[in-house]
PDB file of N, CA and C in Angstrom:
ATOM      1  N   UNK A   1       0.840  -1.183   0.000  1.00  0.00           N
ATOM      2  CA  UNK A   1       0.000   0.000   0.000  1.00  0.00           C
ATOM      3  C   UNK A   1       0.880   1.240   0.000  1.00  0.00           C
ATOM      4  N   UNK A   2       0.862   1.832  -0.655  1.00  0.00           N
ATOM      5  CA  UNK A   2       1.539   3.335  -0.750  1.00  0.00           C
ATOM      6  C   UNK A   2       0.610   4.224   0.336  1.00  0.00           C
ATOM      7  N   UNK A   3       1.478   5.122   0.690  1.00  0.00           N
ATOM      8  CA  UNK A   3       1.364   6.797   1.816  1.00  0.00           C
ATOM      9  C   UNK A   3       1.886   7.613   1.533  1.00  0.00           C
ATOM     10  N   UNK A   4       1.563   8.478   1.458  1.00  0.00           N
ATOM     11  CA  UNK A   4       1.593   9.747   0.866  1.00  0.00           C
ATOM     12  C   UNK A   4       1.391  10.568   2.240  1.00  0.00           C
ATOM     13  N   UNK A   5       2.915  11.376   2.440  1.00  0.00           N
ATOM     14  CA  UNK A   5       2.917  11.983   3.936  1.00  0.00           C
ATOM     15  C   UNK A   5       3.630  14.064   3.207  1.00  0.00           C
ATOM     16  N   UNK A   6       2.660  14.121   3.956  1.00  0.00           N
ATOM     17  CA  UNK A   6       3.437  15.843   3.703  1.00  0.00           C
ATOM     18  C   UNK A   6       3.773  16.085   5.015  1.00  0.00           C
ATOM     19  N   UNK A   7       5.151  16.008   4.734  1.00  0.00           N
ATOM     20  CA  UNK A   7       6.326  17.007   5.543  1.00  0.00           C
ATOM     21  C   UNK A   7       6.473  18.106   6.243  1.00  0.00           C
ATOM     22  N   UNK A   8       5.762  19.161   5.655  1.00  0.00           N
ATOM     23  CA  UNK A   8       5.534  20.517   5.827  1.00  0.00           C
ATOM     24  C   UNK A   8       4.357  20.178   7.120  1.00  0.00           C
ATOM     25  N   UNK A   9       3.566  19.925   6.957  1.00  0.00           N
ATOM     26  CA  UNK A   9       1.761  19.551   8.013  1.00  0.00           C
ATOM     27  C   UNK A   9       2.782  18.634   8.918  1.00  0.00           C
ATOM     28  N   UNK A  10       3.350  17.771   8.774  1.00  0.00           N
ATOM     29  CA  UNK A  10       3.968  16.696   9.738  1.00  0.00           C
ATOM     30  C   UNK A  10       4.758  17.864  10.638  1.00  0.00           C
ATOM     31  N   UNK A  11       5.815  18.045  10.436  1.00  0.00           N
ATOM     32  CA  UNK A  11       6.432  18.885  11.508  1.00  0.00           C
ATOM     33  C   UNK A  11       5.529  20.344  12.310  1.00  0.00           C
ATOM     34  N   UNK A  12       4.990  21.077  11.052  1.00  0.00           N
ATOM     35  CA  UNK A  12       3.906  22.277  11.656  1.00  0.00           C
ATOM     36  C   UNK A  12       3.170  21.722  12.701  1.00  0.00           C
ATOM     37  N   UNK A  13       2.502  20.340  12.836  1.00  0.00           N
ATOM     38  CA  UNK A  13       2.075  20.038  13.816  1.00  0.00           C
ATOM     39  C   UNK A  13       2.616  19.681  15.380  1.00  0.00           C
ATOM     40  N   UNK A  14       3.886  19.213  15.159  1.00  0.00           N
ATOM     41  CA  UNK A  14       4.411  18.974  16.181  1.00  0.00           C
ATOM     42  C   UNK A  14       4.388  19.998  17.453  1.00  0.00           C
ATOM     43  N   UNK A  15       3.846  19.840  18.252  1.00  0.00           N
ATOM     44  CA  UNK A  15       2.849  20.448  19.856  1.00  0.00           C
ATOM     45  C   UNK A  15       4.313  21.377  20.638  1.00  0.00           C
ATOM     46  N   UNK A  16       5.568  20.697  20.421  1.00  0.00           N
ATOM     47  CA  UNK A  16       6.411  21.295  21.211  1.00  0.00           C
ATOM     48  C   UNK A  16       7.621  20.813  20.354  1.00  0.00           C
ATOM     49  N   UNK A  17       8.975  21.688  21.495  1.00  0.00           N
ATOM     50  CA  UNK A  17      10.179  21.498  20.360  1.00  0.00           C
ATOM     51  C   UNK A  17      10.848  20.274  21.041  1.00  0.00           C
ATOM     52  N   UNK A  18      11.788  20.063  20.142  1.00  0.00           N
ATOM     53  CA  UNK A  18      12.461  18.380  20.695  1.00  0.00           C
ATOM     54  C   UNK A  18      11.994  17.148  20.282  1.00  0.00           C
ATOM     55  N   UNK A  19      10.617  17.290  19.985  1.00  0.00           N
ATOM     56  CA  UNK A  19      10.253  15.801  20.250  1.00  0.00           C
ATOM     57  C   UNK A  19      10.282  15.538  18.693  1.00  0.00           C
ATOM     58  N   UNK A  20      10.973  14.430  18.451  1.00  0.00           N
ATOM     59  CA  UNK A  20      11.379  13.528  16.818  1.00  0.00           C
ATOM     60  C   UNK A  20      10.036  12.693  16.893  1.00  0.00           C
ATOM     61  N   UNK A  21       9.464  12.807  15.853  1.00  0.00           N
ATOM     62  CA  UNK A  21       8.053  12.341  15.382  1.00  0.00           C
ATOM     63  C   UNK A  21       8.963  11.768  14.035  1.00  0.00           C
ATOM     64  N   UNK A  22       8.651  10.377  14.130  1.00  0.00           N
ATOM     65  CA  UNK A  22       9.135   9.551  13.696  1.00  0.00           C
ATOM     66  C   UNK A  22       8.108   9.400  12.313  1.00  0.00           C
ATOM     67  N   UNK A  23       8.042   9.735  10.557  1.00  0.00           N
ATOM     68  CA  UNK A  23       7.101   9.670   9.989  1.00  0.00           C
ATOM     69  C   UNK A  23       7.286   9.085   8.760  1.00  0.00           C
ATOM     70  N   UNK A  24       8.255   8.291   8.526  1.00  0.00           N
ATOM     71  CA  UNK A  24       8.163   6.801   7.777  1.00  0.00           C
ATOM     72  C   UNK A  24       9.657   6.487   7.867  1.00  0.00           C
ATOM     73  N   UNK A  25       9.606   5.116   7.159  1.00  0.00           N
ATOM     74  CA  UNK A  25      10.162   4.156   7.450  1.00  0.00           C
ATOM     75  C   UNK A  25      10.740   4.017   6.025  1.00  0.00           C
ATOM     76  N   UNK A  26      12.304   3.690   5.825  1.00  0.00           N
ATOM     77  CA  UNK A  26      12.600   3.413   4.365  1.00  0.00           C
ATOM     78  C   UNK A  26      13.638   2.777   4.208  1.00  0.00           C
ATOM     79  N   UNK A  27      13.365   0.984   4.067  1.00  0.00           N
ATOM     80  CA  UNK A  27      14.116   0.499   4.175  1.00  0.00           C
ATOM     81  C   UNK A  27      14.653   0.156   5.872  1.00  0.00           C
ATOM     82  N   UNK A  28      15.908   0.096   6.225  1.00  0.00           N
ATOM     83  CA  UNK A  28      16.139   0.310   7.541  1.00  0.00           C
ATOM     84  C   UNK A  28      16.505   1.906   8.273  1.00  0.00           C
ATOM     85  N   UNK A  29      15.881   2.556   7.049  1.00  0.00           N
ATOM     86  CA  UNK A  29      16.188   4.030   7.785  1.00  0.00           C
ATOM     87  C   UNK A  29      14.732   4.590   7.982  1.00  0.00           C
ATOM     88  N   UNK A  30      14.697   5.840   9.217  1.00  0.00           N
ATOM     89  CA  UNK A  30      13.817   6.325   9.502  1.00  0.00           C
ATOM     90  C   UNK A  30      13.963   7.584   8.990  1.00  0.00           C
ATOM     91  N   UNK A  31      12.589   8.255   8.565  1.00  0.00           N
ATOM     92  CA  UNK A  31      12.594   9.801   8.592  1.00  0.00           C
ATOM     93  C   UNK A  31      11.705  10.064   9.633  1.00  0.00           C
ATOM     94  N   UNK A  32      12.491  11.080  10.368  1.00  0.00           N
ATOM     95  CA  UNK A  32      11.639  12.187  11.414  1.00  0.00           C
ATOM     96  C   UNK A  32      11.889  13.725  11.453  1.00  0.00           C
ATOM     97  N   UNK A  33      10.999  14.236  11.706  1.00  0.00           N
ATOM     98  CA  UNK A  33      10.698  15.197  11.793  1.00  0.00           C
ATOM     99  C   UNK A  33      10.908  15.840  13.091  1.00  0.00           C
ATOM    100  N   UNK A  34      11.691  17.546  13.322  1.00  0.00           N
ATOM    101  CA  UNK A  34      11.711  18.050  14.731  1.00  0.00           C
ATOM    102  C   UNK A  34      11.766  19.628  14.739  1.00  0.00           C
ATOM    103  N   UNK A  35      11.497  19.848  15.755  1.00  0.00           N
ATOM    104  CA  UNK A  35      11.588  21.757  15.562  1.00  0.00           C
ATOM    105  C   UNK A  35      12.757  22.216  16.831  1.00  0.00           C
ATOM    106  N   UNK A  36      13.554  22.758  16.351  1.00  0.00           N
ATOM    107  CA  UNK A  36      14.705  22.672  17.645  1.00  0.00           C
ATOM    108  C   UNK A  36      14.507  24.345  17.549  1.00  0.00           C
ATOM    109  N   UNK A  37      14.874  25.306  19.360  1.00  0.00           N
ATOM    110  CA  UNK A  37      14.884  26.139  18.871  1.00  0.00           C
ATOM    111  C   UNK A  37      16.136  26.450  20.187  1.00  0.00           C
ATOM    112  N   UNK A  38      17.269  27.372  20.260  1.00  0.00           N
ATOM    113  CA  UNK A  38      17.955  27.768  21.244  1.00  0.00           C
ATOM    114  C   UNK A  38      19.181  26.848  21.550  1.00  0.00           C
ATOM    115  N   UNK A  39      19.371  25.854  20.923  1.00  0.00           N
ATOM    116  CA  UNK A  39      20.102  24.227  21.342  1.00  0.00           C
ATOM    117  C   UNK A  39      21.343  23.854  20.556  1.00  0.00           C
ATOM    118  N   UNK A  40      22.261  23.780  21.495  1.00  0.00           N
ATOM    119  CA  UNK A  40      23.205  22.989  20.900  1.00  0.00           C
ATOM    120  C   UNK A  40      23.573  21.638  21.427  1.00  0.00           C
ATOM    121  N   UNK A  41      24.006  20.798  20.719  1.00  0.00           N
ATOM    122  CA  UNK A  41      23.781  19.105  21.333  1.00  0.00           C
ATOM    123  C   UNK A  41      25.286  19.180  22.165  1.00  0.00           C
ATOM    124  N   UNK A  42      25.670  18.244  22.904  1.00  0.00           N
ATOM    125  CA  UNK A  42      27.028  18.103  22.899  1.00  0.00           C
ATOM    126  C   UNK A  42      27.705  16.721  21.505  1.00  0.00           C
ATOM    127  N   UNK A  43      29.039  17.207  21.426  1.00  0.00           N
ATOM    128  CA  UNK A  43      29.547  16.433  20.084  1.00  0.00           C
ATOM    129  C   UNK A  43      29.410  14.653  20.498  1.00  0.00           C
ATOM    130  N   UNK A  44      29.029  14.184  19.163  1.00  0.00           N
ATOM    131  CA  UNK A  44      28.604  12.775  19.391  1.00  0.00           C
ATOM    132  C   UNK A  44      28.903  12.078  17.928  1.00  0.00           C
ATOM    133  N   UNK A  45      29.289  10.898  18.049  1.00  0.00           N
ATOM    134  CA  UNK A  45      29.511  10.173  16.783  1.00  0.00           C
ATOM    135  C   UNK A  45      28.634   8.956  16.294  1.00  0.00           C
ATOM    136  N   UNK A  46      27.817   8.488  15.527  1.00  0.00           N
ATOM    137  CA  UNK A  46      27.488   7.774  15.015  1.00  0.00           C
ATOM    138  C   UNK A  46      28.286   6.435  14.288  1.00  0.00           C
ATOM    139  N   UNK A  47      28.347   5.607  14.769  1.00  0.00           N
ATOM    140  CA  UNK A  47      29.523   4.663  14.494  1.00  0.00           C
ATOM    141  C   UNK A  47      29.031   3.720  13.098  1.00  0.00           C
ATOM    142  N   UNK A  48      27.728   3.934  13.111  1.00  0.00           N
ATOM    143  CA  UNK A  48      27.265   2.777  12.269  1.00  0.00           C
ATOM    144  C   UNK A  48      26.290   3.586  11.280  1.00  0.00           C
ATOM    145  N   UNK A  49      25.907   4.643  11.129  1.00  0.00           N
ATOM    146  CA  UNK A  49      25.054   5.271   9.781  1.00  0.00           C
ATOM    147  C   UNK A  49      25.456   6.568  10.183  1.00  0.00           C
ATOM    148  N   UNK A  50      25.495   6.881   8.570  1.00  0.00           N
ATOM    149  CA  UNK A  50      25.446   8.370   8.065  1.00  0.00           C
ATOM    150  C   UNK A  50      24.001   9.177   8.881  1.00  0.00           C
ATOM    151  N   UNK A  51      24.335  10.301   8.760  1.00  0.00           N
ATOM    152  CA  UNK A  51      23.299  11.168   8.506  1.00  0.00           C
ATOM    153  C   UNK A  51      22.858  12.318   8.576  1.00  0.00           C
ATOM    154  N   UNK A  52      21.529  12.043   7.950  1.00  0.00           N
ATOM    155  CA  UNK A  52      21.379  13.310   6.906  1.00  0.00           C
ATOM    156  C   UNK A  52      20.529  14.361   7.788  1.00  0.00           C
ATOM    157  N   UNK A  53      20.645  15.681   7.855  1.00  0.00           N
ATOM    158  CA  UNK A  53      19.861  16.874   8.146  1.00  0.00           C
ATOM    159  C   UNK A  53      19.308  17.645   7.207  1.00  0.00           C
ATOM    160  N   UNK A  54      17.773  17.880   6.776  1.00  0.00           N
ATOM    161  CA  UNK A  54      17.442  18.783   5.919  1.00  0.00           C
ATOM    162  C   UNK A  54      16.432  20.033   6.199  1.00  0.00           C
ATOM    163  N   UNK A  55      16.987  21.403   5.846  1.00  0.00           N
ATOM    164  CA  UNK A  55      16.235  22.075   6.850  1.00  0.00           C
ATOM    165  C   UNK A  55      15.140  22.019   5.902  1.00  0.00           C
ATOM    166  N   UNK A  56      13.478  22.197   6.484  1.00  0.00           N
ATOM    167  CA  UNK A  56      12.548  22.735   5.715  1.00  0.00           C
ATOM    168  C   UNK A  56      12.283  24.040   6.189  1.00  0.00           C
ATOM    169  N   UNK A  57      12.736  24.583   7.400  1.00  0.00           N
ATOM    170  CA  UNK A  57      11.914  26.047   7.859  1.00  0.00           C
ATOM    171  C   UNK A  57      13.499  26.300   8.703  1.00  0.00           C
ATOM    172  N   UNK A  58      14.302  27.378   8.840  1.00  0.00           N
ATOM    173  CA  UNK A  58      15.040  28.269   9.327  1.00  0.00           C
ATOM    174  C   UNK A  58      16.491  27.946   8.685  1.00  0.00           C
ATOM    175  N   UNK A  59      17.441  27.770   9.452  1.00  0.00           N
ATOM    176  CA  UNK A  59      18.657  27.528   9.531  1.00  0.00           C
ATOM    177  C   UNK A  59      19.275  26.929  10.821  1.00  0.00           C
ATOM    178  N   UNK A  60      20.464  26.560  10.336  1.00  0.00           N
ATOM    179  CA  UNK A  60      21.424  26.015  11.348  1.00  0.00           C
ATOM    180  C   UNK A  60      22.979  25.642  11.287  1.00  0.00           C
ATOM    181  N   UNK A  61      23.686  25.470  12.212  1.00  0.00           N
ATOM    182  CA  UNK A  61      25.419  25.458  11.338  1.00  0.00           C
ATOM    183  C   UNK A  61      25.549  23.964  12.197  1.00  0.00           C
ATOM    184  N   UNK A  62      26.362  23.429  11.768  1.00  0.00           N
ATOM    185  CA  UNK A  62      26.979  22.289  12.155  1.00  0.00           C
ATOM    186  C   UNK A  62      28.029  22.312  12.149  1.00  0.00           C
ATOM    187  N   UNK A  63      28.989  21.624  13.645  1.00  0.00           N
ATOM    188  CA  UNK A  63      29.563  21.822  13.840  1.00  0.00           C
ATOM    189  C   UNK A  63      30.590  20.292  14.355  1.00  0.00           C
ATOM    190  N   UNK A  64      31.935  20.526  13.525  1.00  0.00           N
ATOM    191  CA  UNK A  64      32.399  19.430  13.160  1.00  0.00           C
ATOM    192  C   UNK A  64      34.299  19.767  13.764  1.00  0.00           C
ATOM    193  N   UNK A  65      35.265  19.097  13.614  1.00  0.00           N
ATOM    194  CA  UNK A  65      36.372  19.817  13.619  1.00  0.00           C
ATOM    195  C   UNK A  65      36.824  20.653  12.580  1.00  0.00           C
ATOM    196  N   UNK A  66      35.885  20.139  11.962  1.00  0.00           N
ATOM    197  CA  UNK A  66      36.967  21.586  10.502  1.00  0.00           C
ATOM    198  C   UNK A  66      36.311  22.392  10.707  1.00  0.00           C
ATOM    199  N   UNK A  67      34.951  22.652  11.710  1.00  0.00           N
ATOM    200  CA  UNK A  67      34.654  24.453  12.062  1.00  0.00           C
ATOM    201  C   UNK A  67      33.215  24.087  11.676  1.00  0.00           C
ATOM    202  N   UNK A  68      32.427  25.199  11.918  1.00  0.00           N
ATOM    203  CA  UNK A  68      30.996  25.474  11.036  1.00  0.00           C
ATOM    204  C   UNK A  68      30.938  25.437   9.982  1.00  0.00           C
ATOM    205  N   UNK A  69      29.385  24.967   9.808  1.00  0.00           N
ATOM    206  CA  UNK A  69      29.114  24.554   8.236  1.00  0.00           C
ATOM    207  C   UNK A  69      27.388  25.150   8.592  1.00  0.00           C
ATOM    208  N   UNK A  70      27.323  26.107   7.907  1.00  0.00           N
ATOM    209  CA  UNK A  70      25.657  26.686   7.697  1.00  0.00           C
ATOM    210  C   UNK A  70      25.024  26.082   6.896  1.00  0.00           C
ATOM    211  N   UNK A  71      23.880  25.338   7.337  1.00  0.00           N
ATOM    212  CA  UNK A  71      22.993  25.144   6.528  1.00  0.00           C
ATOM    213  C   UNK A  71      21.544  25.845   6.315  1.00  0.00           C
ATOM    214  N   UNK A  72      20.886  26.211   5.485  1.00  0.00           N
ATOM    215  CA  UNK A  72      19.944  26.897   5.276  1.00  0.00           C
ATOM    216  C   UNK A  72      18.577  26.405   4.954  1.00  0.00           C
ATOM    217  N   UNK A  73      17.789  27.106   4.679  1.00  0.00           N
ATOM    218  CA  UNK A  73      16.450  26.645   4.367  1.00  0.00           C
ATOM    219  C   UNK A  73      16.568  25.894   2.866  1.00  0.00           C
ATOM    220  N   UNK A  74      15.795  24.608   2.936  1.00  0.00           N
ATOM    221  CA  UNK A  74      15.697  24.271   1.582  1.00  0.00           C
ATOM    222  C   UNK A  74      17.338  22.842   1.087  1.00  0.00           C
ATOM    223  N   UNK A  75      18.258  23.225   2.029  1.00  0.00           N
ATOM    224  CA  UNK A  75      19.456  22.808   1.784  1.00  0.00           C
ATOM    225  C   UNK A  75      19.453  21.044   2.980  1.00  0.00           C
ATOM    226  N   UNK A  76      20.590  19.899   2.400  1.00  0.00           N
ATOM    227  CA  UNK A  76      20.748  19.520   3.679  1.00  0.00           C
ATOM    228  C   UNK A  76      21.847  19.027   4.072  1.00  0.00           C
ATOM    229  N   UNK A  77      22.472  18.411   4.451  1.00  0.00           N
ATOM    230  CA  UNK A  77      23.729  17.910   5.101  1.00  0.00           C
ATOM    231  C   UNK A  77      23.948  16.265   5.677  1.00  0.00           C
ATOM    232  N   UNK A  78      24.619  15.792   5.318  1.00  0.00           N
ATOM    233  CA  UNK A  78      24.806  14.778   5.317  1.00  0.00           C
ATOM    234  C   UNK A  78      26.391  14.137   6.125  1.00  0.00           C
ATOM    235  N   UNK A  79      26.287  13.658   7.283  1.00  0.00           N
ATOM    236  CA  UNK A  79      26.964  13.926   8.262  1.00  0.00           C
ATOM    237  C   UNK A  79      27.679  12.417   8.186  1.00  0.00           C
ATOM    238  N   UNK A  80      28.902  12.032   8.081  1.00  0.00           N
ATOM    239  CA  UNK A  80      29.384  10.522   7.594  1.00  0.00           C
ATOM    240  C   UNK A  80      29.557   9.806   8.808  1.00  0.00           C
ATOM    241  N   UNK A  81      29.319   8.552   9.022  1.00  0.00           N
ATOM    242  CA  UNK A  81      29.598   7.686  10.068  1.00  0.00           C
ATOM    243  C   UNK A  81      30.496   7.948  10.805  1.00  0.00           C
ATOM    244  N   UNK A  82      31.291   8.070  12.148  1.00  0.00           N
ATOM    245  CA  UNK A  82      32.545   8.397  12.669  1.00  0.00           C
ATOM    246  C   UNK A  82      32.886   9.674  12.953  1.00  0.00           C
ATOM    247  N   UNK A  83      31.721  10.437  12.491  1.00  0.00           N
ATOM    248  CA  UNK A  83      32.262  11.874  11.966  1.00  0.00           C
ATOM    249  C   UNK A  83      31.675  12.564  13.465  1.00  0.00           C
ATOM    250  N   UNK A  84      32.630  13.389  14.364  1.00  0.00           N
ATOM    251  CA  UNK A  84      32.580  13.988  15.688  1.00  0.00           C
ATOM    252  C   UNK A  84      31.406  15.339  15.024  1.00  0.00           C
ATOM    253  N   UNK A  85      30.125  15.390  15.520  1.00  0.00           N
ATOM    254  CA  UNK A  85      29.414  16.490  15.163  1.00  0.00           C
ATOM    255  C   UNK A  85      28.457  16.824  16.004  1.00  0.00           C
ATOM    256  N   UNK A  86      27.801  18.010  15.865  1.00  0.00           N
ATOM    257  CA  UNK A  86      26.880  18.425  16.950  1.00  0.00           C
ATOM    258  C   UNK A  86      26.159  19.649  16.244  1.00  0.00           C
ATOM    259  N   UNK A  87      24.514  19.894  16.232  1.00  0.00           N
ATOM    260  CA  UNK A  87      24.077  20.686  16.012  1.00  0.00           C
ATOM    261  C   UNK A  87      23.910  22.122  16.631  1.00  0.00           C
ATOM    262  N   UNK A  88      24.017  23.412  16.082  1.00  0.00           N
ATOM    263  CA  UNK A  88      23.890  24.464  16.692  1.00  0.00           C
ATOM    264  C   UNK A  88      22.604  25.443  16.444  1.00  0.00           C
ATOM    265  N   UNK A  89      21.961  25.435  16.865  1.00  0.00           N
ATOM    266  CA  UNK A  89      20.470  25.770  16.292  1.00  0.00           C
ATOM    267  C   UNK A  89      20.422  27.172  17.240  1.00  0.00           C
ATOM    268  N   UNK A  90      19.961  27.999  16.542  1.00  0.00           N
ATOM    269  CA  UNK A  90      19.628  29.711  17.462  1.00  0.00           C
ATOM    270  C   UNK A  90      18.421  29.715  17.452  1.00  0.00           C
ATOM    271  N   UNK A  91      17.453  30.774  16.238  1.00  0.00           N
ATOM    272  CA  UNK A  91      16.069  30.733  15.965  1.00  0.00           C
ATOM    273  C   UNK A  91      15.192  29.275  15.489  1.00  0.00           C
ATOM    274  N   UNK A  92      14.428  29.459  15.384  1.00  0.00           N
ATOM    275  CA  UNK A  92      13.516  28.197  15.499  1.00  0.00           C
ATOM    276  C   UNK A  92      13.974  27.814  13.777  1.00  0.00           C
ATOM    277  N   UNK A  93      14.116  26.117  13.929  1.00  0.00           N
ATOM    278  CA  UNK A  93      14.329  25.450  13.089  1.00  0.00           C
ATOM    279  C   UNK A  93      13.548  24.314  12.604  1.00  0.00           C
ATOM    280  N   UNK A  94      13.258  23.873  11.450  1.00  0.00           N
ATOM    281  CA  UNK A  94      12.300  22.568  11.621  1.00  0.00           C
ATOM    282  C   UNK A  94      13.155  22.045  10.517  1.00  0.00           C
ATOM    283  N   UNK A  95      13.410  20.414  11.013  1.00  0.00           N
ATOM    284  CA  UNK A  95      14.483  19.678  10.059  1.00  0.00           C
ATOM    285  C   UNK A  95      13.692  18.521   9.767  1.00  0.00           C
ATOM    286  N   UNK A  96      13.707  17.791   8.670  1.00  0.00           N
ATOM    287  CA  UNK A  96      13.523  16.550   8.770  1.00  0.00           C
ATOM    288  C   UNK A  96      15.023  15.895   8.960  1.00  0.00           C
ATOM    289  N   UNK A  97      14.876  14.642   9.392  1.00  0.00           N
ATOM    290  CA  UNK A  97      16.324  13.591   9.590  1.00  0.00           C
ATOM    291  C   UNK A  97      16.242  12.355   8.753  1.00  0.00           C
ATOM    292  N   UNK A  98      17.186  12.041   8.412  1.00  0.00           N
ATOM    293  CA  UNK A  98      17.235  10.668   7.582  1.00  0.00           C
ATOM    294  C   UNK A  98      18.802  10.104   8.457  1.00  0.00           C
ATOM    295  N   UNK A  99      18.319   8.526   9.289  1.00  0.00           N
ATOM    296  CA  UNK A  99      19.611   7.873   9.463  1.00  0.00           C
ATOM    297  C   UNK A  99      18.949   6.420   9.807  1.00  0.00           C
ATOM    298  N   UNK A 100      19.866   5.780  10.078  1.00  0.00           N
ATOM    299  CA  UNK A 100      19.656   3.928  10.151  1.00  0.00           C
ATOM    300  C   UNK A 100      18.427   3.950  11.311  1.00  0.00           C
ATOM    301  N   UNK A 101      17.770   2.909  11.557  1.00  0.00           N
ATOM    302  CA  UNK A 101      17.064   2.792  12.420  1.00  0.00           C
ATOM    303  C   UNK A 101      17.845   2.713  13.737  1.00  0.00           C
ATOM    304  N   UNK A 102      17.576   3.541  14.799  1.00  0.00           N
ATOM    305  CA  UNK A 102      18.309   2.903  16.426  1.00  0.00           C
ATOM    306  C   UNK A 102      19.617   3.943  16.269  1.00  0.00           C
ATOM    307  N   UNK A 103      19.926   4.706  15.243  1.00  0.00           N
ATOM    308  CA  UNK A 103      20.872   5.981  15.135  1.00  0.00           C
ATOM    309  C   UNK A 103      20.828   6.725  16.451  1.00  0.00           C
ATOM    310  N   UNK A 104      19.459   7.361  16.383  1.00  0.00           N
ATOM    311  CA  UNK A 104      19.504   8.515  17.356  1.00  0.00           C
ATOM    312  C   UNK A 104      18.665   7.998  18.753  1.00  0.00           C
ATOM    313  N   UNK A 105      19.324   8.478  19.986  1.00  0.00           N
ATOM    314  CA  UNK A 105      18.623   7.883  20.930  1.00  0.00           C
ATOM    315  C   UNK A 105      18.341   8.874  21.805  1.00  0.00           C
ATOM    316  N   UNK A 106      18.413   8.902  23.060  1.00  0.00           N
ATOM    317  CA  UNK A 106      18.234  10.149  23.879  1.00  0.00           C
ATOM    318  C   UNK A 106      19.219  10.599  24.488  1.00  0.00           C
ATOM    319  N   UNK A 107      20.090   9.550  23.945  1.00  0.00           N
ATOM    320  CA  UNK A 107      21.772   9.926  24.754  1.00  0.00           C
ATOM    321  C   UNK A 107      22.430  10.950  23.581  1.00  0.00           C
ATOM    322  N   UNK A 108      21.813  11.419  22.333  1.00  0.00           N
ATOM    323  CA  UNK A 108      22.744  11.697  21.410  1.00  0.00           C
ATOM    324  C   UNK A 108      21.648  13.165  20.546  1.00  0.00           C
ATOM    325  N   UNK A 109      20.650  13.025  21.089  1.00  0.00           N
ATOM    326  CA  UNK A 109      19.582  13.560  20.404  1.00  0.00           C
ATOM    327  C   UNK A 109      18.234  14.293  21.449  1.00  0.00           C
ATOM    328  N   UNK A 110      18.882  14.185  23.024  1.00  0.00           N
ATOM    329  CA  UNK A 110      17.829  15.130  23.866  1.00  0.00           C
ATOM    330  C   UNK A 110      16.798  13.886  24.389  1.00  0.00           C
ATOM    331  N   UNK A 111      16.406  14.439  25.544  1.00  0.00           N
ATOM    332  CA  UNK A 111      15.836  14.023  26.523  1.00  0.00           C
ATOM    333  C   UNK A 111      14.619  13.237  26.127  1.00  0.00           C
ATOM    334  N   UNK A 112      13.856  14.051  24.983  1.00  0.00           N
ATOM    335  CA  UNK A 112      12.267  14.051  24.553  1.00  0.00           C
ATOM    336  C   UNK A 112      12.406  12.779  23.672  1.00  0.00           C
ATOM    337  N   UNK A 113      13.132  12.193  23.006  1.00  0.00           N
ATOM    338  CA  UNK A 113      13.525  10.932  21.709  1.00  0.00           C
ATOM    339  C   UNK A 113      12.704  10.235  21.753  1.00  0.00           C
ATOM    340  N   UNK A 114      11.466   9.655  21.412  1.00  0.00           N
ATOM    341  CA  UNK A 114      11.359   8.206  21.634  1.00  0.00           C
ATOM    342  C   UNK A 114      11.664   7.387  20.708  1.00  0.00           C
ATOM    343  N   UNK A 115      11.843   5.871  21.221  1.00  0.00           N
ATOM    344  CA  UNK A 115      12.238   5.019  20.218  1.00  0.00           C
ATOM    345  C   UNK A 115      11.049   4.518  19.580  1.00  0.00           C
TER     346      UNK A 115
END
C-alpha cells in the first residue's frame, strides 16, 4: 500500500520542540521530523550510519572539527559515520532527519527521543 505523507503539516504540527516524530520508514532508515529552537547538542559520533539533516523552515550550522558549516532553508547535510558532530540551532528550526534505524537515541539527540 503506498502513503503519501506531507512534511511541511507533519512537523507544523508537532505540539512542542524536541520531540522527533518519527514519519516513515525506508528500508532500515527512519525519517523524522523536529523543531529545535535555542540548542546545541554536545559532540557525538554515530559509528554505524550516516546522517542526513534537511532544513525545511530556518537555519542552522553544524559543527564538526573543521569548524561550522551553515545550513539553510531548503538545503541539507549529510553527516558521515565516525564523523565527531553536533548541532547548533539559534532561531527556530524545523528539520527533517534521515539515518539507520536505532541511530539517534536520547543519549545523542535530547531528553524528549522516543524510540
Amino acid at each position: 500500500m503506498l502513503t503519501k505523507v506531507n512534511v511541511v503539516s507533519e512537523v507544523n504540527a508537532l505540539g512542542q520542540l524536541f520531540v522527533y516524530k518519527k514519519i516513515a520508514r525506508l528500508n532500515e532508515h527512519v525519517l523524522s521530523v523536529v523543531q529545535v529552537e535555542n540548542r546545541t547538542l554536545d559532540f557525538h559520533v554515530h559509528d554505524l550510519s550516516d546522517e542526513l539533516f534537511y532544513v525545511i523552515e530556518g537555519s542552522f550550522e553544524l559543527e564538526t572539527k573543521e569548524g561550522l558549516t551553515k545550513v539553510n532553508q531548503g538545503e541539507f547535510i549529510i553527516v558521515p559515520r565516525n564523523t565527531p558532530h553536533r548541532p547548533v540551532v539559534g532561531k527556530l528550526t524545523k528539520f527533517l532527519m534521515i539515518e539507520l534505524e536505532g541511530t539517534l537515541n536520547k543519549e545523542n539527540s535530547g531528553d524528549l527521543y522516543e524510540d
